[in-house]
Protein backbone atom coordinates (compact mmCIF):
# COMPACT_ATOMS: atom_id res chain seq x y z
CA UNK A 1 -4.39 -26.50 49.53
CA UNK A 2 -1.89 -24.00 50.37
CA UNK A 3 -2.91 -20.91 52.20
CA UNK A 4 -3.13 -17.23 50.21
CA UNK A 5 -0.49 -15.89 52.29
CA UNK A 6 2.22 -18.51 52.12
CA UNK A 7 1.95 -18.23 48.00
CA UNK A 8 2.09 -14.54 48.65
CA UNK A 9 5.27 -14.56 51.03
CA UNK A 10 6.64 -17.00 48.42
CA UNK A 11 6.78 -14.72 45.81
CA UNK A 12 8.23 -11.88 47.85
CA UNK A 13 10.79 -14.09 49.13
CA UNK A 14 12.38 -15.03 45.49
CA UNK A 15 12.00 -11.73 44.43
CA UNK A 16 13.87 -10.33 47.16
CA UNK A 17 16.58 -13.17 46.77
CA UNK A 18 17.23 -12.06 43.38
CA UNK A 19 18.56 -8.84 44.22
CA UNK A 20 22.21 -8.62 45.12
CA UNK A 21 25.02 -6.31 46.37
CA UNK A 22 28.01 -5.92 44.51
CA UNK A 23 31.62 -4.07 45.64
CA UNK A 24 32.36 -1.33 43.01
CA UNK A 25 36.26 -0.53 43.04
CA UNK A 26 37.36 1.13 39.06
CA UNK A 27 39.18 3.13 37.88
CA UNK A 28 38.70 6.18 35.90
CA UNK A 29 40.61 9.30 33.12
CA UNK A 30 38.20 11.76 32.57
CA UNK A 31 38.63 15.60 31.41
CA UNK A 32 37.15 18.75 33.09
CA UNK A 33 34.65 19.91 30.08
CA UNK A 34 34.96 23.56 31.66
CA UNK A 35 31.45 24.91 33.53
CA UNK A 36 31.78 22.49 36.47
CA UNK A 37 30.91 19.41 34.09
CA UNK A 38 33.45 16.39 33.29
CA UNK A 39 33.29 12.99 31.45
CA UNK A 40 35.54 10.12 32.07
CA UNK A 41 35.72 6.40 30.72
CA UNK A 42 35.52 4.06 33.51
CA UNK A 43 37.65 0.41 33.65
CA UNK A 44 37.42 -2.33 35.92
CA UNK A 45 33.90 -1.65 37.59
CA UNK A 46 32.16 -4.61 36.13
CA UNK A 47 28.21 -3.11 36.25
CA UNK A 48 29.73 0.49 35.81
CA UNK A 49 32.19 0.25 32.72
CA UNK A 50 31.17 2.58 30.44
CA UNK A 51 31.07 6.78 30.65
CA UNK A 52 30.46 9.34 33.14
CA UNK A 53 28.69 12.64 32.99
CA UNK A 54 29.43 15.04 35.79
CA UNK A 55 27.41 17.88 36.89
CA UNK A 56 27.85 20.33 39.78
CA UNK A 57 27.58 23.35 41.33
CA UNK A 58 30.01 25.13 44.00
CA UNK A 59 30.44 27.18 46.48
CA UNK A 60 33.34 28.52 48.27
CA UNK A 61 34.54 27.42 51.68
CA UNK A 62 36.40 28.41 54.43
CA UNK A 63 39.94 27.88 53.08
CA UNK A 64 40.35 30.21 49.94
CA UNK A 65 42.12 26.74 47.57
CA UNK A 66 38.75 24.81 48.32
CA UNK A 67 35.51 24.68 46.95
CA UNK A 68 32.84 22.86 48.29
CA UNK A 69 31.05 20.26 45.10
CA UNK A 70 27.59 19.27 44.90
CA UNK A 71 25.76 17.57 41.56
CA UNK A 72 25.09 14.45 39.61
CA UNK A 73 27.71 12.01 37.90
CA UNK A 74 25.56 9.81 36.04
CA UNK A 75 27.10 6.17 34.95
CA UNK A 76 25.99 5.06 31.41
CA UNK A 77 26.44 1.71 29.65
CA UNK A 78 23.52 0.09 27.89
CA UNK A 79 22.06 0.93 31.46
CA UNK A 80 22.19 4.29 33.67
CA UNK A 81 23.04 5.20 37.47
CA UNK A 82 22.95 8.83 38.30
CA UNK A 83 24.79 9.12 41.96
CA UNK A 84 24.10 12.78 43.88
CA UNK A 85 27.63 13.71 45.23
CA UNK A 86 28.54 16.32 47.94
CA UNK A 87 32.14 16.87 47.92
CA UNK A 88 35.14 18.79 47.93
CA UNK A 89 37.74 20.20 44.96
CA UNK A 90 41.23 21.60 46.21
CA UNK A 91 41.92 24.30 43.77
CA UNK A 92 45.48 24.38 44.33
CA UNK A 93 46.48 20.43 44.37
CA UNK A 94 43.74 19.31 41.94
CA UNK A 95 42.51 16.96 44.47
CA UNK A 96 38.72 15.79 45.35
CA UNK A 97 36.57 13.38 46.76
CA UNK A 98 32.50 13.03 46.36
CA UNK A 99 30.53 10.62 47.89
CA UNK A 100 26.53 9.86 47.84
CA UNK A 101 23.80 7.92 46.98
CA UNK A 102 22.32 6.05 44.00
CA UNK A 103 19.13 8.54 43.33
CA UNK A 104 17.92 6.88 39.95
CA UNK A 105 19.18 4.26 37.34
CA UNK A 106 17.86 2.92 34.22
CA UNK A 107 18.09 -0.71 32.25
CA UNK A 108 19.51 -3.19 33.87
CA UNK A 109 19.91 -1.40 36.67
CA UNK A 110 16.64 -0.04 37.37
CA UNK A 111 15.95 -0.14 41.07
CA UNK A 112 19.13 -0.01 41.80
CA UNK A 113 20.50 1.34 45.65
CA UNK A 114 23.75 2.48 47.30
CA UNK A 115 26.32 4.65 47.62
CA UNK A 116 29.66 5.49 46.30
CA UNK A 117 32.78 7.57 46.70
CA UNK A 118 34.75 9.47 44.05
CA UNK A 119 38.65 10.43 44.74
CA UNK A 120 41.20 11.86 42.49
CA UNK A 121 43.39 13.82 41.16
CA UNK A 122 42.96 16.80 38.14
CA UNK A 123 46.02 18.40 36.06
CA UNK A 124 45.08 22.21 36.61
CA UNK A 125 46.93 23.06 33.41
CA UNK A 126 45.21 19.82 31.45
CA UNK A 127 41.90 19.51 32.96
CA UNK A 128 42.38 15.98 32.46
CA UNK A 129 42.12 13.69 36.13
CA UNK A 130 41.91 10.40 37.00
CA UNK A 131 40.18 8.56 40.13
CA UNK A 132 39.01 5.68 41.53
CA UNK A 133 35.51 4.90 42.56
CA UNK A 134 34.76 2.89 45.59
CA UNK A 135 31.25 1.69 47.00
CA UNK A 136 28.45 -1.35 46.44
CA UNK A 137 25.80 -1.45 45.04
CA UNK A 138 22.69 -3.30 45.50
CA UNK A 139 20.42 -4.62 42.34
CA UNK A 140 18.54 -7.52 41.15
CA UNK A 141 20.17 -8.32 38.07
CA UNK A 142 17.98 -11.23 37.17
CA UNK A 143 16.20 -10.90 33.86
């Protein structure tokens, strides 16, 4: 008869084999929705197709053209990821880049952990941008 604890170990073992760690590398054209929020469709990501929601606040920095970006972009499709960013947004190029870690997700990818990076590049006179987002994340996507 097998011992308690090998059963036990067992179990952890295939749970934790389930879980796996994908690259994340799409592509995304969003618009600036005005109040430091945005949305953007998002192609080529495989678990993050879908939408984004942006969120932040800012702050000034040193240099007059750049702000200093901190919120939420949360990733929906039939599942969610909400990533907290820190980041920076060049007021007089359009350019900025976020980065930070998977805080919460929903569906399918509930439990859910990583980070990613958000880089691009806004029309000032369109609001409209378009970026790429880089990172992995880790998830057991077993059902």
């Amino acid at each position: 008869m097998p011992r308690r604890s090998a059963r036990v170990f067992s179990a952890v073992a295939q749970a934790l084999a389930a879980e796996s760690c994908h690259k994340i590398n799409p592509k995304g054209i969003g618009q600036d929705l005005g109040n430091v929020r945005t949305t953007a469709d998002i192609n080529g990501g495989g678990l993050l197709n879908g939408t984004t929601a942006g969120a932040f606040g800012i702050s000034p920095t040193a240099d007059p053209n750049v702000l200093d970006l901190v919120g939420t972009v949360v990733f929906t499709n039939k599942a969610t990821l909400t990533v907290a960013v820190s980041g920076t947004f060049d007021t007089g190029t359009g350019e900025f880049a976020a980065s930070g870690p998977a805080t919460a997700a929903t569906g399918k990818l509930a439990g859910a952990t990583g980070n990613l990076r958000l880089a691009g590049v806004e029309d000032l006179s369109t609001g409209m941008f378009t970026e790429t987002v880089q990172g992995n994340i880790c998830v057991d996507l077993a059902p």
